[in-house]
Protein backbone atom coordinates (compact mmCIF):
# COMPACT_ATOMS: atom_id res chain seq x y z
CA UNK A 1 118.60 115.79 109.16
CA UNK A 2 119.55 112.44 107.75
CA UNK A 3 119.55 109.50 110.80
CA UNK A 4 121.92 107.21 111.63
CA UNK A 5 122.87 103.76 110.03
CA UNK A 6 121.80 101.07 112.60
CA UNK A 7 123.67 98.25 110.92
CA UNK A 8 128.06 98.09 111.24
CA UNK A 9 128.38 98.44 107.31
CA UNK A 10 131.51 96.34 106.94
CA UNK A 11 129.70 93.23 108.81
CA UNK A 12 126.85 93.26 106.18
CA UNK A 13 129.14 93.66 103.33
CA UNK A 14 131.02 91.19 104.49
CA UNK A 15 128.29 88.83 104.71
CA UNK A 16 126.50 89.56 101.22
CA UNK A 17 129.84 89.18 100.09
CA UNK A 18 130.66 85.40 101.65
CA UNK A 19 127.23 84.70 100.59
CA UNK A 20 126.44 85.53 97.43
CA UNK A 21 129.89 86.85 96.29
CA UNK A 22 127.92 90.48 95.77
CA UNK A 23 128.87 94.27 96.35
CA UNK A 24 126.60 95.79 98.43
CA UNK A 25 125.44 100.11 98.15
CA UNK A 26 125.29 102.80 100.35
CA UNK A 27 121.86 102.43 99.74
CA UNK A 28 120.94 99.64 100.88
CA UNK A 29 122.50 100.61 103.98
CA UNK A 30 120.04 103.21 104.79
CA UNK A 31 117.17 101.00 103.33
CA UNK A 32 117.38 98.18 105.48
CA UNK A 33 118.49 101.22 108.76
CA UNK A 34 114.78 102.74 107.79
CA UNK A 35 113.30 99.10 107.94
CA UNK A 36 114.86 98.21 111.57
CA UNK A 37 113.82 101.82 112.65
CA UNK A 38 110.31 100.83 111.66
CA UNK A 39 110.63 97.48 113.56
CA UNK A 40 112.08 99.07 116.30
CA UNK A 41 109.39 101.53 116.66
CA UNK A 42 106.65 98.47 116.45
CA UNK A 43 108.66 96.49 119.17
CA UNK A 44 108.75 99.39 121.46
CA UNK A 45 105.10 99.73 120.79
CA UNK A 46 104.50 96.25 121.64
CA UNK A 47 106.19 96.52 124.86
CA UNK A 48 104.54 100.02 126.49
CA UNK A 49 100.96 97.55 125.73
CA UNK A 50 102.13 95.19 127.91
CA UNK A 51 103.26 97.52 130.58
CA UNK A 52 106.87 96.92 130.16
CA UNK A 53 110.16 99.66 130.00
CA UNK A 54 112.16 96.49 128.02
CA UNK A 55 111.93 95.85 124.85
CA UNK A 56 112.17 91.70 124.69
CA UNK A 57 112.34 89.31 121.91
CA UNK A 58 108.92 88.50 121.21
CA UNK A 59 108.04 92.38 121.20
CA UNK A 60 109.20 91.93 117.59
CA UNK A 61 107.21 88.87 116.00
């Protein structure tokens, strides 16, 4: 079952576009979902070792 994209696809092609006047994939889309799943999963990690049910901020540095 493929997941969801995490990231509003017309916001970051917008911005890759006013930045570097670039196209941007479908790819990359679920590349960088897969890499703020993985962060996600780290943060929330972080978090349950310090006894928390919120993920914060600094749960993801």
């Amino acid at each position: 079952m493929a997941e969801d994209t995490l990231v509003v696809a017309s916001k970051l092609k917008k911005y890759i576009k006013d930045k570097a006047d670039m196209n941007t994939s479908a790819g990359a889309l679920e590349v960088l979902s897969d890499r703020i799943r993985a962060m996600c999963d780290q943060a929330i990690e972080n978090a349950r070792s310090d006894g928390r049910k919120t993920v914060k901020d600094r749960d993801f540095s």
